[in-house]
C-alpha atoms as a PDB file:
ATOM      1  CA  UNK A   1      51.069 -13.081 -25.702  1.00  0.00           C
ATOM      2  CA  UNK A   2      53.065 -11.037 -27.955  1.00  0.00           C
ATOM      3  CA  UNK A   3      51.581  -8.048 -29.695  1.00  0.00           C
ATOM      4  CA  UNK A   4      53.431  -6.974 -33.301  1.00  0.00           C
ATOM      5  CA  UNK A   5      54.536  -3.574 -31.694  1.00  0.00           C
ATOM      6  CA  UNK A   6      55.136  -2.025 -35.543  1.00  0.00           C
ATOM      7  CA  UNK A   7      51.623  -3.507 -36.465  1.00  0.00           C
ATOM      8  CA  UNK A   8      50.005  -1.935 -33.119  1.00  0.00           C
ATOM      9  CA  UNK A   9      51.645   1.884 -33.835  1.00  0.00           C
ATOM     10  CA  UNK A  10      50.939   1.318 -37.857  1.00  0.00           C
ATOM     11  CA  UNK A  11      46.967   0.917 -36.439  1.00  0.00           C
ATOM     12  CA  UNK A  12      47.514   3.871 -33.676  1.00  0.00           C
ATOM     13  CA  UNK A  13      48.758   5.812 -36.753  1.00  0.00           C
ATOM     14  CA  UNK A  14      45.940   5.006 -39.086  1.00  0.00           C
ATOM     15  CA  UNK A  15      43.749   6.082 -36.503  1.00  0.00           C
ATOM     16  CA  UNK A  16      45.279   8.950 -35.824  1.00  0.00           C
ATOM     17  CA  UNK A  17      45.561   7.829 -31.832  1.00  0.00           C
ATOM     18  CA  UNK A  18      48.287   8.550 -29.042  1.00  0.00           C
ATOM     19  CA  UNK A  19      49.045   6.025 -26.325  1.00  0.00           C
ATOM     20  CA  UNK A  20      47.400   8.313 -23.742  1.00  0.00           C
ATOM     21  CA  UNK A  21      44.230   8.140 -25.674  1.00  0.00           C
ATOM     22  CA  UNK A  22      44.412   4.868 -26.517  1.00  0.00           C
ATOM     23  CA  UNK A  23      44.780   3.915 -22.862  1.00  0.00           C
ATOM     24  CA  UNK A  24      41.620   5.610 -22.369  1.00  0.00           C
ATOM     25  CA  UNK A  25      40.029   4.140 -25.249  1.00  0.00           C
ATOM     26  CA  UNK A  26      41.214   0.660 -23.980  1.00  0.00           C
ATOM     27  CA  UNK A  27      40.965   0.948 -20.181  1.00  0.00           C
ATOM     28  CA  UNK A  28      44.263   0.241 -19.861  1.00  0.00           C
ATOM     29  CA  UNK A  29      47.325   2.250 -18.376  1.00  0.00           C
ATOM     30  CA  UNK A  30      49.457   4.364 -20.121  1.00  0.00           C
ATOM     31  CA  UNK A  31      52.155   2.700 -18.747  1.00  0.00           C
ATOM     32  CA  UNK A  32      50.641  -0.835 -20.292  1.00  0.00           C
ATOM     33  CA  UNK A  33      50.390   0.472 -23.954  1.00  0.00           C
ATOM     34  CA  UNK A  34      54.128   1.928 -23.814  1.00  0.00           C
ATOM     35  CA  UNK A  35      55.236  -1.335 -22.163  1.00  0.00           C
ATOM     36  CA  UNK A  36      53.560  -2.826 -25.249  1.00  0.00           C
ATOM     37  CA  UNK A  37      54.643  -0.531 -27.826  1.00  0.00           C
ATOM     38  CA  UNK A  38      58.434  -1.464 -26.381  1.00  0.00           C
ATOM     39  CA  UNK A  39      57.638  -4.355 -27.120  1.00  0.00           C
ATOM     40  CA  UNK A  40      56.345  -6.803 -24.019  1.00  0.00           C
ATOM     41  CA  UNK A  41      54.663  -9.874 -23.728  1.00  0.00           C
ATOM     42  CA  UNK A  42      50.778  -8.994 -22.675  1.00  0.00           C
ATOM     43  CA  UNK A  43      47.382 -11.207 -21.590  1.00  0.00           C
ATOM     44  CA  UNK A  44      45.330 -12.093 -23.709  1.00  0.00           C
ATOM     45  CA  UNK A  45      42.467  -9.346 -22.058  1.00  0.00           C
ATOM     46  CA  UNK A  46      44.908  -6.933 -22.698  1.00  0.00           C
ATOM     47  CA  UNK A  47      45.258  -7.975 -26.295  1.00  0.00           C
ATOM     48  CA  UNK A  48      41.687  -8.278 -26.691  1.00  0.00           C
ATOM     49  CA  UNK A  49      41.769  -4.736 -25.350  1.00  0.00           C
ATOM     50  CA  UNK A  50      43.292  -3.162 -27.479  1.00  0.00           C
ATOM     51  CA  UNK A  51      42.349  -4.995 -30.601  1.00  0.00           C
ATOM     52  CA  UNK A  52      38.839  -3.394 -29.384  1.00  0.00           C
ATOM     53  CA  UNK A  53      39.533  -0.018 -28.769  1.00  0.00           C
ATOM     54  CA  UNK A  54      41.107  -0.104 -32.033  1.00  0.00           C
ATOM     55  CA  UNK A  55      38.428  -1.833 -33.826  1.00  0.00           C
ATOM     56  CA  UNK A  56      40.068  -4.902 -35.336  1.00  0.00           C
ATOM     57  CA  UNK A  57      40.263  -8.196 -34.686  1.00  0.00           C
ATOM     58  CA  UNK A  58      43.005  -9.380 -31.880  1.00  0.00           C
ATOM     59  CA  UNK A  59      44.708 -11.509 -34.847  1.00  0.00           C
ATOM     60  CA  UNK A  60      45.628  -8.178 -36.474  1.00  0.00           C
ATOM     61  CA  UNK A  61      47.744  -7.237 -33.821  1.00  0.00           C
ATOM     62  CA  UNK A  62      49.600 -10.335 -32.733  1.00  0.00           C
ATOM     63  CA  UNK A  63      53.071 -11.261 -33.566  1.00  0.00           C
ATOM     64  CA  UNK A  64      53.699 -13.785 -35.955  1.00  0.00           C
ATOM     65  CA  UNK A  65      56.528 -16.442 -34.969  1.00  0.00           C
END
């Protein structure tokens, strides 16, 4: 699964989050979110994630093809 890596840092932005604390938020590894954010394929639990700790639905964040 392919998260929209402009769409993800326009919602980190919005809520004024870093990818350290969004790892927290999300349970995830910092490592994850910047592999992300570079733009790599995730699961679907780590898109579902994220779309939590950010409070939006996982749709918001994928890439559209």
């Amino acid at each position: 699964m392919r998260v929209d890596r402009y769409k993800l840092l326009v919602k980190m932005a919005q809520k004024d989050l870093t990818t350290i604390r969004l790892a927290e938020l999300a349970g995830l590894s910092r490592m994850t979110i910047s592999s992300i954010r570079s733009g790599k394929t995730c699961s679907i639990q780590t898109a579902n994630k994220l779309a939590r700790a950010l409070n939006v639905d996982v749709t918001e964040l994928l890439k559209e093809d």
